[in-house]
N, C-alpha and C. Protein backbone atom coordinates (compact mmCIF):
# COMPACT_ATOMS: atom_id res chain seq x y z
N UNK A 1 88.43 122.91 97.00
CA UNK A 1 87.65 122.54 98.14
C UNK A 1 86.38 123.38 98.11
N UNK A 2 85.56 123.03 98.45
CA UNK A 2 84.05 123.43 98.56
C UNK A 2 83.27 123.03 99.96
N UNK A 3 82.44 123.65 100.59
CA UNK A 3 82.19 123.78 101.87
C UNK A 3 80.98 123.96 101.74
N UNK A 4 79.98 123.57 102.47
CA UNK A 4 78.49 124.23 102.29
C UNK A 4 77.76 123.70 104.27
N UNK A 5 76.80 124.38 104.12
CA UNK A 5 75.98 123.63 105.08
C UNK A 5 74.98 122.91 104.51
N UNK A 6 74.88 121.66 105.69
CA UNK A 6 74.18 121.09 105.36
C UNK A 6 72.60 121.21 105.72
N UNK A 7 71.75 120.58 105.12
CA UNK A 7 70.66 120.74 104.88
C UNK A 7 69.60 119.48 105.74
N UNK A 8 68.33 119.97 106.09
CA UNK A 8 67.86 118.89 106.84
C UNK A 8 67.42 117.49 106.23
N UNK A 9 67.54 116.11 106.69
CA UNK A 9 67.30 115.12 105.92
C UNK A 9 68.86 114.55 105.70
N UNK A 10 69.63 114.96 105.83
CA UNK A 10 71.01 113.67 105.82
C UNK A 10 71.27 113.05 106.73
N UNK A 11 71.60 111.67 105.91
CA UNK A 11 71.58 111.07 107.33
C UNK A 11 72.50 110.99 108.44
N UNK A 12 73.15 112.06 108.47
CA UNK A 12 73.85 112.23 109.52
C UNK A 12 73.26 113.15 110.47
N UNK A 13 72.46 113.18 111.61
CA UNK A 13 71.59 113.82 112.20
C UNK A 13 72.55 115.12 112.73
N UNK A 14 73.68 114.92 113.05
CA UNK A 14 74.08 116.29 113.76
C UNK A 14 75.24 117.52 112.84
N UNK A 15 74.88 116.73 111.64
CA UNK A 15 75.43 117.09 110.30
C UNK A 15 75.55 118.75 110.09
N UNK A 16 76.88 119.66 110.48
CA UNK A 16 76.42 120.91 110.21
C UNK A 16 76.55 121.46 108.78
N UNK A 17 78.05 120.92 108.28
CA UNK A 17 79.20 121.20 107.11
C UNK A 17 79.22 120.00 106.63
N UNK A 18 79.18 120.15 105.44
CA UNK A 18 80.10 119.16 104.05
C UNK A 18 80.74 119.40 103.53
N UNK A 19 82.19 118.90 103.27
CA UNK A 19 82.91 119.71 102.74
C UNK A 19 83.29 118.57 101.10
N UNK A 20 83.89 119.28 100.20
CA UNK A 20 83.99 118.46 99.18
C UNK A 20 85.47 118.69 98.52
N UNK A 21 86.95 117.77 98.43
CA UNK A 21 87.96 118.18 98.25
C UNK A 21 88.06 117.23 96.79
N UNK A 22 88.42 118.10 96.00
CA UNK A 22 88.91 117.65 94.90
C UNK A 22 90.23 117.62 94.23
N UNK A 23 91.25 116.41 94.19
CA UNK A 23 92.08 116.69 93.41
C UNK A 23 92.70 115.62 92.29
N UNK A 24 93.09 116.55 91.12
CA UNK A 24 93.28 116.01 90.20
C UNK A 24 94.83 115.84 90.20
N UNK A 25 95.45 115.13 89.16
CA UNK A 25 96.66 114.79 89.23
C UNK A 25 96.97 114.05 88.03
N UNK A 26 98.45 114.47 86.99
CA UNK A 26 98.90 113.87 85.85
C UNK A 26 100.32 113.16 86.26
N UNK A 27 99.83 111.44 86.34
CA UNK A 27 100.95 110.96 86.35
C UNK A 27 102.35 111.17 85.33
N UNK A 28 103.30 111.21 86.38
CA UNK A 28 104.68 111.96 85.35
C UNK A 28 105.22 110.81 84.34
N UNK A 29 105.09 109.55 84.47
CA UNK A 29 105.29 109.07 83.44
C UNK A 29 104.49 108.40 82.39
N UNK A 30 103.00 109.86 82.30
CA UNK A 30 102.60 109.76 81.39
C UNK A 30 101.06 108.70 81.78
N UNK A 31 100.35 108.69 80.66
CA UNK A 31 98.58 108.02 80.77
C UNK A 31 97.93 108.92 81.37
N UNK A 32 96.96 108.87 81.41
CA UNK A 32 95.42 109.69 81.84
C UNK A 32 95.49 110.35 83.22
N UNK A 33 94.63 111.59 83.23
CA UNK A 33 95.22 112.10 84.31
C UNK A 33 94.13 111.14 85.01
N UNK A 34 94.21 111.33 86.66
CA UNK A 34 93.52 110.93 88.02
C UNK A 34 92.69 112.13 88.45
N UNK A 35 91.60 111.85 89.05
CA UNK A 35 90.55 112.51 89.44
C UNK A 35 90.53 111.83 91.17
N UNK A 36 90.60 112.08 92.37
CA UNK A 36 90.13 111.77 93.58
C UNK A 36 89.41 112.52 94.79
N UNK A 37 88.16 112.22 94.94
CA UNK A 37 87.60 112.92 95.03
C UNK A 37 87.12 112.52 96.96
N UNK A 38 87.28 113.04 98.21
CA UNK A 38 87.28 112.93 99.41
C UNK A 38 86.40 114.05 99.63
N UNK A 39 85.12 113.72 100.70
CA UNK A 39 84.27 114.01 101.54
C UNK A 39 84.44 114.06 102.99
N UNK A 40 84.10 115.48 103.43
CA UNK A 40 84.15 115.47 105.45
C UNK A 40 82.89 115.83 105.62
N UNK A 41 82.35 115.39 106.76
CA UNK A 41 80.92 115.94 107.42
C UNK A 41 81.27 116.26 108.84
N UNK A 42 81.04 117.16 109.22
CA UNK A 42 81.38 117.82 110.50
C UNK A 42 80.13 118.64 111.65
N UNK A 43 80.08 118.35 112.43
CA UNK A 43 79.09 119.31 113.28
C UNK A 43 79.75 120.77 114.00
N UNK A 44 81.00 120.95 113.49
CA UNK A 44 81.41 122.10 113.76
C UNK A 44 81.19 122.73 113.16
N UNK A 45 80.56 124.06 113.61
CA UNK A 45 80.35 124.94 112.56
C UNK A 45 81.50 126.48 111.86
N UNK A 46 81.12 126.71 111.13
CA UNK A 46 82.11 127.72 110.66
C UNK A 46 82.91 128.44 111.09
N UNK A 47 82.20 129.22 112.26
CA UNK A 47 82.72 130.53 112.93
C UNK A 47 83.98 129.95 114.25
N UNK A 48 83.76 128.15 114.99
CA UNK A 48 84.61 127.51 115.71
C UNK A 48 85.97 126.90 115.06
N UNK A 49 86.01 127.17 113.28
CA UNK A 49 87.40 126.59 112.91
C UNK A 49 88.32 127.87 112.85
N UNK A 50 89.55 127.49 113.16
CA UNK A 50 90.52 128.33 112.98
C UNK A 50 91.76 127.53 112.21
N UNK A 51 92.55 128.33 111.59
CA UNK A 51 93.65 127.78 111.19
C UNK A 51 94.88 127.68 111.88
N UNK A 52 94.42 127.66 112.72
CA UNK A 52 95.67 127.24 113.63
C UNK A 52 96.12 125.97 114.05
């Protein structure tokens, strides 16, 4: 996972965070692995998430 702020000019106007989750995966019975790749955009900013 990768996280950044965002920058002015996207078009999401109240755009604070992008986050970028990557995961890969080798099917067990075998052929090429999988790549899937999911995007969040959020106006919350950093210091308001908790893991709870």
């Amino acid at each position: 996972m990768k996280a950044t702020e965002v920058r002015a000019g996207l078009l999401f106007p109240r755009a604070v965070q992008a986050i970028r989750i990557t995961r890969r995966r080798q099917p067990l019975a075998g052929g090429p692995a999988e790549t899937e790749v999911a995007y969040l955009i959020t106006s919350v900013i950093a210091c308001h998430i908790s893991s709870d």
